[in-house]
PDB file of N, CA and C in Angstrom:
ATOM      1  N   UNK A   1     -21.908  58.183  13.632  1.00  0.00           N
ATOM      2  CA  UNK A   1     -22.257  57.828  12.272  1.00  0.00           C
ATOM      3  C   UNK A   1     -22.120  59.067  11.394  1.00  0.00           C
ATOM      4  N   UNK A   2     -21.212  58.825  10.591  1.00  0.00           N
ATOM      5  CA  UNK A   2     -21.450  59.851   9.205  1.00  0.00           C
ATOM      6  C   UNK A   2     -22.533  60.093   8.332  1.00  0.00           C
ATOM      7  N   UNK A   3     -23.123  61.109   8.432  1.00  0.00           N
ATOM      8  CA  UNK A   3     -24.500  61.706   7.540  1.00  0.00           C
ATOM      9  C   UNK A   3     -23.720  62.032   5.953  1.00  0.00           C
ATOM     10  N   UNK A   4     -24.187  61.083   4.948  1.00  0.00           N
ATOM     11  CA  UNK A   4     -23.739  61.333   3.975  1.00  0.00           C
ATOM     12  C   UNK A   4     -25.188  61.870   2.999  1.00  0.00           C
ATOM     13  N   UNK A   5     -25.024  63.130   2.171  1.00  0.00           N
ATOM     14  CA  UNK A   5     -26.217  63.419   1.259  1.00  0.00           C
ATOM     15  C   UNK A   5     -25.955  62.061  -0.088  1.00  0.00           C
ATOM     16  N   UNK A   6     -27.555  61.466   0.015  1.00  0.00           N
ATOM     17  CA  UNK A   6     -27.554  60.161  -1.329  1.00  0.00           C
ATOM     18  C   UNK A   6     -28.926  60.731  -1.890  1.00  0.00           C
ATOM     19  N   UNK A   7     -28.693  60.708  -3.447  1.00  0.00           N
ATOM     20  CA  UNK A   7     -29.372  61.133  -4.447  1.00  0.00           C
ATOM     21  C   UNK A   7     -30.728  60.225  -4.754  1.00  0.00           C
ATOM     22  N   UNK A   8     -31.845  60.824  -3.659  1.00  0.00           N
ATOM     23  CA  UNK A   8     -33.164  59.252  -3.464  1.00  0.00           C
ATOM     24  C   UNK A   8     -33.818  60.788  -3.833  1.00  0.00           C
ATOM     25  N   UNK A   9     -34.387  60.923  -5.180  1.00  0.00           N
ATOM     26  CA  UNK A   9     -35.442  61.547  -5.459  1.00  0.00           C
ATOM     27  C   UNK A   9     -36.832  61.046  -5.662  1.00  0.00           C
ATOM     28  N   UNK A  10     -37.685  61.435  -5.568  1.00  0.00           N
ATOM     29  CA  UNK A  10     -39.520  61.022  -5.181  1.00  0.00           C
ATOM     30  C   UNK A  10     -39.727  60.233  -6.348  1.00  0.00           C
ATOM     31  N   UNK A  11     -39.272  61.392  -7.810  1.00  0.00           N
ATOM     32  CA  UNK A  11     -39.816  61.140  -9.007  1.00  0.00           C
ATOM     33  C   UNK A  11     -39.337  59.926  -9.633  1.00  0.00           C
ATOM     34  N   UNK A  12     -38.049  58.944  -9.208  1.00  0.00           N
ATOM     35  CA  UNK A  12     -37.964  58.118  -9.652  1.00  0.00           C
ATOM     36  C   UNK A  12     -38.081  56.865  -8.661  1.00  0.00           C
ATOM     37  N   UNK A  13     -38.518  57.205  -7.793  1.00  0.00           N
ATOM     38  CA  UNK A  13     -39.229  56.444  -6.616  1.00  0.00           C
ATOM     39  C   UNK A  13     -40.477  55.939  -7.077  1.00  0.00           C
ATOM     40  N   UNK A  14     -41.399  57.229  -7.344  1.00  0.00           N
ATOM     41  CA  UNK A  14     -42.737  57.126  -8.708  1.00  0.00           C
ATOM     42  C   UNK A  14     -42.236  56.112  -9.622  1.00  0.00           C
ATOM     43  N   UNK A  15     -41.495  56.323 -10.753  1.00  0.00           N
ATOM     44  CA  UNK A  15     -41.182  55.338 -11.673  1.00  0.00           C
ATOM     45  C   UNK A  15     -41.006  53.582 -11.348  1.00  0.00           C
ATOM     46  N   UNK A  16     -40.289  53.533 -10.077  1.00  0.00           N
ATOM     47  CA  UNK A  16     -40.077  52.531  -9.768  1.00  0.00           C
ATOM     48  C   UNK A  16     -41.252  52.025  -8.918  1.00  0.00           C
ATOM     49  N   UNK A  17     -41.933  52.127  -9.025  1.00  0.00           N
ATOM     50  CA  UNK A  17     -43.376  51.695  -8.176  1.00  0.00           C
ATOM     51  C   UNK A  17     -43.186  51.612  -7.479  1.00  0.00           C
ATOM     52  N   UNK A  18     -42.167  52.256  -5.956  1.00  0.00           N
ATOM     53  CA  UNK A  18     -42.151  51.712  -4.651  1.00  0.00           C
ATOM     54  C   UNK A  18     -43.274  52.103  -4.122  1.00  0.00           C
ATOM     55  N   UNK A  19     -43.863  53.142  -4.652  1.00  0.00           N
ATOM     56  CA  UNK A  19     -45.195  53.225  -3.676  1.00  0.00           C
ATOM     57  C   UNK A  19     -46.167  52.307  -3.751  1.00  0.00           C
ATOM     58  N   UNK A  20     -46.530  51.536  -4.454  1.00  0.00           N
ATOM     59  CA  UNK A  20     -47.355  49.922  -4.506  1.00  0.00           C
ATOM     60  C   UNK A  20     -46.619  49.277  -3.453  1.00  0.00           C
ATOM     61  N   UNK A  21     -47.734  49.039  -2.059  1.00  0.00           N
ATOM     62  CA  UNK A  21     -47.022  47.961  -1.184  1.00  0.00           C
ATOM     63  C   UNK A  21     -47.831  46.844  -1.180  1.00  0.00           C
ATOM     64  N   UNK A  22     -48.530  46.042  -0.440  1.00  0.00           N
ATOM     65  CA  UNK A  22     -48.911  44.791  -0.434  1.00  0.00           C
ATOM     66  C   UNK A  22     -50.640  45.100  -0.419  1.00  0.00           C
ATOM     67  N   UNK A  23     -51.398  44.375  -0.828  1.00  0.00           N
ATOM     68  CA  UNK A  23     -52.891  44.238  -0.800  1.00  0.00           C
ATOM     69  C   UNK A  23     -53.102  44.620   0.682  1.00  0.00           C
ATOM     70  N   UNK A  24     -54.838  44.918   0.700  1.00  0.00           N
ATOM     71  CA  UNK A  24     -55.080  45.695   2.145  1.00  0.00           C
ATOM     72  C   UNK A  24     -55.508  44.602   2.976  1.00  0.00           C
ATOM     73  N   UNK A  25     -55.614  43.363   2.420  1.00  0.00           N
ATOM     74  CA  UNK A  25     -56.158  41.625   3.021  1.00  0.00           C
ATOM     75  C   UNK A  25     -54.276  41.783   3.638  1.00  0.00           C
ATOM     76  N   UNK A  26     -53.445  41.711   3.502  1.00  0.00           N
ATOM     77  CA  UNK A  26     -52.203  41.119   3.983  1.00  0.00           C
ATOM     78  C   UNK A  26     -51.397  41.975   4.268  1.00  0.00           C
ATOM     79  N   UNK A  27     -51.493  42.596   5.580  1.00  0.00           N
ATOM     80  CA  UNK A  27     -50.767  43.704   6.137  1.00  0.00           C
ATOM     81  C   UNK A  27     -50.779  43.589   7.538  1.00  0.00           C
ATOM     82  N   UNK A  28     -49.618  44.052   8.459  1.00  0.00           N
ATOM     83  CA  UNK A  28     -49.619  44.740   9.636  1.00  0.00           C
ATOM     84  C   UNK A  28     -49.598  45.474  10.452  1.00  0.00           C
ATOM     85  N   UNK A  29     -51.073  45.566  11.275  1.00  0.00           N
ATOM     86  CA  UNK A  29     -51.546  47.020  11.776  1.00  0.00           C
ATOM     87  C   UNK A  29     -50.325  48.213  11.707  1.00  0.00           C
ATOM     88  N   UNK A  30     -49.131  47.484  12.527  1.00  0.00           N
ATOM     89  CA  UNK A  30     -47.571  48.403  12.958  1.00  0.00           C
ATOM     90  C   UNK A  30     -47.673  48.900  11.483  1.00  0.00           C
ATOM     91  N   UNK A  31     -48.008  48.709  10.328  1.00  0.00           N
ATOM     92  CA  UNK A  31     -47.381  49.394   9.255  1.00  0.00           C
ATOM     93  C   UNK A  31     -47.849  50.695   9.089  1.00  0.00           C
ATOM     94  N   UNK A  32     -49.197  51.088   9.677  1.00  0.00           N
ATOM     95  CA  UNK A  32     -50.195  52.100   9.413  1.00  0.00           C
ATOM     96  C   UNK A  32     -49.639  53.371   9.261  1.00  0.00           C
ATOM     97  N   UNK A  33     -48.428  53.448  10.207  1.00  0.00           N
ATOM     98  CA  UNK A  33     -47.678  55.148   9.854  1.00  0.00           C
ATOM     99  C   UNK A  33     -46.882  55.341   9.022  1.00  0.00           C
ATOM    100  N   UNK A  34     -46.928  54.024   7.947  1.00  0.00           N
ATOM    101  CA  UNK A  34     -46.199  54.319   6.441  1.00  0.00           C
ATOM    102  C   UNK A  34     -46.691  54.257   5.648  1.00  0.00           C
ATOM    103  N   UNK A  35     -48.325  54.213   5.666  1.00  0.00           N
ATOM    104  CA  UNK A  35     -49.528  53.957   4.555  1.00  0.00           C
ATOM    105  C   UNK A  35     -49.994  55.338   4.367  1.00  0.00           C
ATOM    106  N   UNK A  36     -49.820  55.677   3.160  1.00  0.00           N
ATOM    107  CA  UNK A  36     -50.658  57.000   2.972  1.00  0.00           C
ATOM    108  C   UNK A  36     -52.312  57.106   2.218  1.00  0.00           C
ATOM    109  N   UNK A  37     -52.207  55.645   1.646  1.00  0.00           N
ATOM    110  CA  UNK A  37     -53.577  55.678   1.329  1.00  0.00           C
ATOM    111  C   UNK A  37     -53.974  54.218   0.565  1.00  0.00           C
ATOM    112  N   UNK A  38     -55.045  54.172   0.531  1.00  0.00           N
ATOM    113  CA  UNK A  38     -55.787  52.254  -0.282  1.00  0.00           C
ATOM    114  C   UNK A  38     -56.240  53.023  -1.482  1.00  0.00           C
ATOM    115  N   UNK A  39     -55.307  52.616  -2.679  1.00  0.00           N
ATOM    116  CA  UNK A  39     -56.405  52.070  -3.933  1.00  0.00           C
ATOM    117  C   UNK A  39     -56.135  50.746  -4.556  1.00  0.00           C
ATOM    118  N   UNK A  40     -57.692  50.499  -5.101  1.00  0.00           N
ATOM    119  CA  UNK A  40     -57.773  49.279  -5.880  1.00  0.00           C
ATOM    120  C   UNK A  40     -57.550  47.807  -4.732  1.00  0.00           C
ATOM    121  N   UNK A  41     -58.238  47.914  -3.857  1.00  0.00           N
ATOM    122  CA  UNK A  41     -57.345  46.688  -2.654  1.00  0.00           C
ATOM    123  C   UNK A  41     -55.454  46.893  -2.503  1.00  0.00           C
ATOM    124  N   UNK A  42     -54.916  47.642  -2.674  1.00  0.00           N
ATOM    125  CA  UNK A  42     -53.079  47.924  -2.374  1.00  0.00           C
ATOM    126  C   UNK A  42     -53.180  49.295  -1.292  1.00  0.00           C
ATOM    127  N   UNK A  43     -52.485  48.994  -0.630  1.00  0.00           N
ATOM    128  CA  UNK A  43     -51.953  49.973   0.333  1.00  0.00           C
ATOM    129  C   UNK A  43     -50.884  50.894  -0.505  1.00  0.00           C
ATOM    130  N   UNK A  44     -50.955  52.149  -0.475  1.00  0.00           N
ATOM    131  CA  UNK A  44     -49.984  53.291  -1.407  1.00  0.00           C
ATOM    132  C   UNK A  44     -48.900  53.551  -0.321  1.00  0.00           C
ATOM    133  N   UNK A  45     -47.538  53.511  -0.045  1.00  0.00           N
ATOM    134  CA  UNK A  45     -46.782  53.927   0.441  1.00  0.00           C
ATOM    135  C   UNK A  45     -46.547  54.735   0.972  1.00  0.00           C
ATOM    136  N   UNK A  46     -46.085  55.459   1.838  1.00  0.00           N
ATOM    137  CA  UNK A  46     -45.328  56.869   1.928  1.00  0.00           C
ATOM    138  C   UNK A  46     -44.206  57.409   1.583  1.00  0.00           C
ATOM    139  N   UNK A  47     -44.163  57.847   0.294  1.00  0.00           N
ATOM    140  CA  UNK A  47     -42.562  57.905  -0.049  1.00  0.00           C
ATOM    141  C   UNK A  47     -41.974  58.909   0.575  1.00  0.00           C
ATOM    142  N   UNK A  48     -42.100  60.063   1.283  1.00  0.00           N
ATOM    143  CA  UNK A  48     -41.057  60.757   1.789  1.00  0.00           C
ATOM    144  C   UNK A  48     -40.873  60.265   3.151  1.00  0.00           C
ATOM    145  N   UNK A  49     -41.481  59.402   4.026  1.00  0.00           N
ATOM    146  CA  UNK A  49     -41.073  58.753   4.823  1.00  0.00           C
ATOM    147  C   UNK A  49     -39.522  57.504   4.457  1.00  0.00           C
ATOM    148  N   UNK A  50     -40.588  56.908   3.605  1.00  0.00           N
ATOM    149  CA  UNK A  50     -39.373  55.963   2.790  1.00  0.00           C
ATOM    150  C   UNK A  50     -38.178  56.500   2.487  1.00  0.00           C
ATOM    151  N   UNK A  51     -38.367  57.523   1.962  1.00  0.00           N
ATOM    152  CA  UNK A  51     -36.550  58.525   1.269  1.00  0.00           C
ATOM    153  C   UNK A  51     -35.908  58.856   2.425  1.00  0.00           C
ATOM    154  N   UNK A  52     -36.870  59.036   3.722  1.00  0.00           N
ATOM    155  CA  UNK A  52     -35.809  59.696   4.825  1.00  0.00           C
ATOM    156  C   UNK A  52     -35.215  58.024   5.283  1.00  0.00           C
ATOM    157  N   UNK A  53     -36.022  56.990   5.946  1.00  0.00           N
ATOM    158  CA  UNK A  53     -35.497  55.954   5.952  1.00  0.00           C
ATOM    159  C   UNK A  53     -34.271  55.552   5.184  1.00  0.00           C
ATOM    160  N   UNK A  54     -34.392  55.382   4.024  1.00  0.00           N
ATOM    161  CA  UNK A  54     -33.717  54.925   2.937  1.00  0.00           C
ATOM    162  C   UNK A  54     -32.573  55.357   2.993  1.00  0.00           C
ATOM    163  N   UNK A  55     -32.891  56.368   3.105  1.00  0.00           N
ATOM    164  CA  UNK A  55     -31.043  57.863   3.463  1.00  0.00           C
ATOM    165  C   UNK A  55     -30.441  57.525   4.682  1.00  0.00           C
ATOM    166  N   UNK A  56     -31.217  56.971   5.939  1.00  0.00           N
ATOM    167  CA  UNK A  56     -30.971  56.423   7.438  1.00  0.00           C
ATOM    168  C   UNK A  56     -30.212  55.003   6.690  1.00  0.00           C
ATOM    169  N   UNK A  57     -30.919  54.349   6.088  1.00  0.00           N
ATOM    170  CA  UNK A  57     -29.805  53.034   6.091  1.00  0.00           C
ATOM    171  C   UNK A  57     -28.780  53.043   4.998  1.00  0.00           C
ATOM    172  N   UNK A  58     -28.771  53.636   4.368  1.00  0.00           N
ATOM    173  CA  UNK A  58     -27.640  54.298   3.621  1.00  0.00           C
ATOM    174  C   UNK A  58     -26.317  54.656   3.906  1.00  0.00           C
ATOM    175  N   UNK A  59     -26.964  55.259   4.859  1.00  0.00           N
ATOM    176  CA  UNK A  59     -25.570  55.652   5.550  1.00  0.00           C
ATOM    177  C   UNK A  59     -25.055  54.776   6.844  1.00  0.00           C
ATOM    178  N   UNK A  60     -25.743  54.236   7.215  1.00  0.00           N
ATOM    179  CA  UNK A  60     -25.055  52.870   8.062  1.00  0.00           C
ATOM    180  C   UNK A  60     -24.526  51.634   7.650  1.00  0.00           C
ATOM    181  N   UNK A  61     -25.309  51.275   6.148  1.00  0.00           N
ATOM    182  CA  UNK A  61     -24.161  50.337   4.876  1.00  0.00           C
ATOM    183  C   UNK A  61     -23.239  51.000   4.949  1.00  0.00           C
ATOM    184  N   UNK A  62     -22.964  51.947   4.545  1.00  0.00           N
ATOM    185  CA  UNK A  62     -21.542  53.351   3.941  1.00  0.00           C
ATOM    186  C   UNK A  62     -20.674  53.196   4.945  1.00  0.00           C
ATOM    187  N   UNK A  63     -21.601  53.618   6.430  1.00  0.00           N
ATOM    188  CA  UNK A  63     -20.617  53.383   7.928  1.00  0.00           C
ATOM    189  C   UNK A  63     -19.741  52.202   8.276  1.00  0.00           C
ATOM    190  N   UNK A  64     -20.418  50.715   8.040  1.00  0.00           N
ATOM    191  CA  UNK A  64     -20.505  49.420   8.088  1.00  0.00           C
ATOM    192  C   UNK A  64     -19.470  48.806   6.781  1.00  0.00           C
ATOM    193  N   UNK A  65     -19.590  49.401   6.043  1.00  0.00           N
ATOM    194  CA  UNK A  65     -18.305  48.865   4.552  1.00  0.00           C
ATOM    195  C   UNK A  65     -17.536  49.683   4.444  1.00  0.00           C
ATOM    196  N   UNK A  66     -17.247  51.095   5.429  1.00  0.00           N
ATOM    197  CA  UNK A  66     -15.811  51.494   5.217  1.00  0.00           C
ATOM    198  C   UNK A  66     -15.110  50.656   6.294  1.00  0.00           C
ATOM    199  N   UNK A  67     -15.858  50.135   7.375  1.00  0.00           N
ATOM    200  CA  UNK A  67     -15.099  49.224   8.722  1.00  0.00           C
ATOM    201  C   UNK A  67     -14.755  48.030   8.498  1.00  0.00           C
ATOM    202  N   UNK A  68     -15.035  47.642   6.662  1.00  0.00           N
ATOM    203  CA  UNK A  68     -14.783  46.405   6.307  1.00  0.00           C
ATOM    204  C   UNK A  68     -15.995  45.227   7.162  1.00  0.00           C
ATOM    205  N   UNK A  69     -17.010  45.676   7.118  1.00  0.00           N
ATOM    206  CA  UNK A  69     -17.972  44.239   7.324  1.00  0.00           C
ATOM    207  C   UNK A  69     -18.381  43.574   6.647  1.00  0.00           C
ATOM    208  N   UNK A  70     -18.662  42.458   6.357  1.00  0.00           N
ATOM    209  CA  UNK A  70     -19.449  41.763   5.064  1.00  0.00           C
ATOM    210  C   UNK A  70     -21.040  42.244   5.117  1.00  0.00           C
ATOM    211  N   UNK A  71     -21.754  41.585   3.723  1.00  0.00           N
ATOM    212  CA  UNK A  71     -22.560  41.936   3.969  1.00  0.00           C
ATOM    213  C   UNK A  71     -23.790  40.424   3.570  1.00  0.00           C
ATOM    214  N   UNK A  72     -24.542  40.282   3.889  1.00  0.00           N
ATOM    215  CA  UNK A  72     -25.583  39.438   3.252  1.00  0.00           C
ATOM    216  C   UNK A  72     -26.851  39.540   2.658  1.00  0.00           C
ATOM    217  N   UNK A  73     -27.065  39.416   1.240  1.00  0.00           N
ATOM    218  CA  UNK A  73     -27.744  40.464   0.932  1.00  0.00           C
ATOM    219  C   UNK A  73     -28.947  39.068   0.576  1.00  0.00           C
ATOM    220  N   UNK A  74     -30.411  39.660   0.535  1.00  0.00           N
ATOM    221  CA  UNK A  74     -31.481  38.475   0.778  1.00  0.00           C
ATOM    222  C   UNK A  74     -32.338  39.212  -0.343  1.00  0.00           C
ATOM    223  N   UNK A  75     -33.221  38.159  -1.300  1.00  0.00           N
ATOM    224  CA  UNK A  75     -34.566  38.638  -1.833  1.00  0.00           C
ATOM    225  C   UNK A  75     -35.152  37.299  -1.278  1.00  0.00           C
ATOM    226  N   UNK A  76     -36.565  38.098  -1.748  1.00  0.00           N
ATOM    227  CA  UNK A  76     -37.543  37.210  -0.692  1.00  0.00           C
ATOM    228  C   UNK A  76     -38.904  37.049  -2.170  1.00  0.00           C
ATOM    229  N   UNK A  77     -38.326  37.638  -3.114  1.00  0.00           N
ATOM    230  CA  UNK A  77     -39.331  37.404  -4.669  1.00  0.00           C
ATOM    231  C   UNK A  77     -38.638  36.697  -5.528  1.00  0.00           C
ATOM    232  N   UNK A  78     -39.377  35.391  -5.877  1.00  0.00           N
ATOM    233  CA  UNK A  78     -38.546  34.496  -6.995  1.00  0.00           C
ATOM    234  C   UNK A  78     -38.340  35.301  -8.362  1.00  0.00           C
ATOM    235  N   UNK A  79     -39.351  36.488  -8.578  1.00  0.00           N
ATOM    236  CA  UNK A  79     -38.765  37.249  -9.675  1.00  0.00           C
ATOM    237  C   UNK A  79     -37.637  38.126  -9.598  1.00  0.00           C
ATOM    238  N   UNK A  80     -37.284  38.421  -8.797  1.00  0.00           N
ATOM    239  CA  UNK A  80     -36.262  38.988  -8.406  1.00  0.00           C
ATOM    240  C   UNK A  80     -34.846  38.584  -8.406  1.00  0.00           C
ATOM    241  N   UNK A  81     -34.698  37.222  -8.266  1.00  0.00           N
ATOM    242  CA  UNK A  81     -33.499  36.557  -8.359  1.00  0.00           C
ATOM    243  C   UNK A  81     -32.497  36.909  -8.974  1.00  0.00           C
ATOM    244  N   UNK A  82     -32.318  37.004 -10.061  1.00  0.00           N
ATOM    245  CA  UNK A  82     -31.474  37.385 -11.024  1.00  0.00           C
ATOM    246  C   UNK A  82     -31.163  39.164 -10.706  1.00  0.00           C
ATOM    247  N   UNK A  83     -32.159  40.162 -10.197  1.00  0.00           N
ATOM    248  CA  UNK A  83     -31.571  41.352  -9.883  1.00  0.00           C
ATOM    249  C   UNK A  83     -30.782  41.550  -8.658  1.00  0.00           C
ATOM    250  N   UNK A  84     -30.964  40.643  -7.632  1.00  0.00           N
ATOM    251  CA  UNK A  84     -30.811  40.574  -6.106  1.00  0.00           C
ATOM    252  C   UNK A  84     -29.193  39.738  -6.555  1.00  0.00           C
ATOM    253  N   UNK A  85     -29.048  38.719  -7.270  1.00  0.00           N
ATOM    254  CA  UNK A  85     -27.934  38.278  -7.269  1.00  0.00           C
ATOM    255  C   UNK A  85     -26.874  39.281  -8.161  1.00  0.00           C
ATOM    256  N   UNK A  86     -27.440  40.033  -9.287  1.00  0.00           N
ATOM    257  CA  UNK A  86     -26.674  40.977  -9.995  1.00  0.00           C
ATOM    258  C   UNK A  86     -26.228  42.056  -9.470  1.00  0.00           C
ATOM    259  N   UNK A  87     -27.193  42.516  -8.137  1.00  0.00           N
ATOM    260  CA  UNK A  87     -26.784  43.589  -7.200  1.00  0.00           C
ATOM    261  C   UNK A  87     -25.650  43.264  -6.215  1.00  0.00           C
ATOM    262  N   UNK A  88     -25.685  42.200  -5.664  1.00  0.00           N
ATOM    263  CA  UNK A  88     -24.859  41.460  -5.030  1.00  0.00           C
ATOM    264  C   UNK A  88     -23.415  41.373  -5.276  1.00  0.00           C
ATOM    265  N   UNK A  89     -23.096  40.729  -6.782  1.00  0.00           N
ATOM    266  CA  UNK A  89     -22.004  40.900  -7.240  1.00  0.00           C
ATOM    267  C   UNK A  89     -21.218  42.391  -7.317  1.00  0.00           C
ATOM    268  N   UNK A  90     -22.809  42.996  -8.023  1.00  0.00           N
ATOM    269  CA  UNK A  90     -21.702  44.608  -8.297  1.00  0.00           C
ATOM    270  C   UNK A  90     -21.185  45.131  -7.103  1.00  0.00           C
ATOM    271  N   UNK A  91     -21.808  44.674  -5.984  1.00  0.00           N
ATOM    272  CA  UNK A  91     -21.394  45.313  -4.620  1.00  0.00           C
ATOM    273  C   UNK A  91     -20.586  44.795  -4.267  1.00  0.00           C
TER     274      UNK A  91
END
């Protein structure tokens, strides 16, 4: 697999609220080594875990669409629809 450097900085990780994950009622134990902390009933993320991940599947899309594979791309939030299908196309 080719290690490619992709531009996943923290601060707009922050902006984008990925660190808000799901309420602390609806979670799974397995998630605990990506939780860095509970406020307000929400579990807070770990974003530099996430950025190294993120950079891991990054580069196996990158690996996977220079070999010509398709791809299938899924949202699982009815608000989302319209970004998940707009991402889709541009890709």
């Amino acid at each position: 697999m080719t290690r490619k450097y992709w531009n996943i900085h923290l601060e707009e990780m922050m902006e984008a609220e990925v660190h808000f994950g799901h309420g602390t009622k609806k979670w799974n134990p397995r998630m605990a080594p990506y939780i860095s902390a509970k406020r307000k009933g929400i579990h807070i993320i770990n974003l530099t875990r996430t950025a190294r991940f993120l950079s891991e599947a990054c580069d196996l899309v990158f690996d996977a669409a220079s070999r010509g594979k398709n791809f299938l791309i899924v949202g699982t939030k009815n608000k989302a629809a319209d970004l998940v299908a707009s991402a889709a196309i541009r890709a």
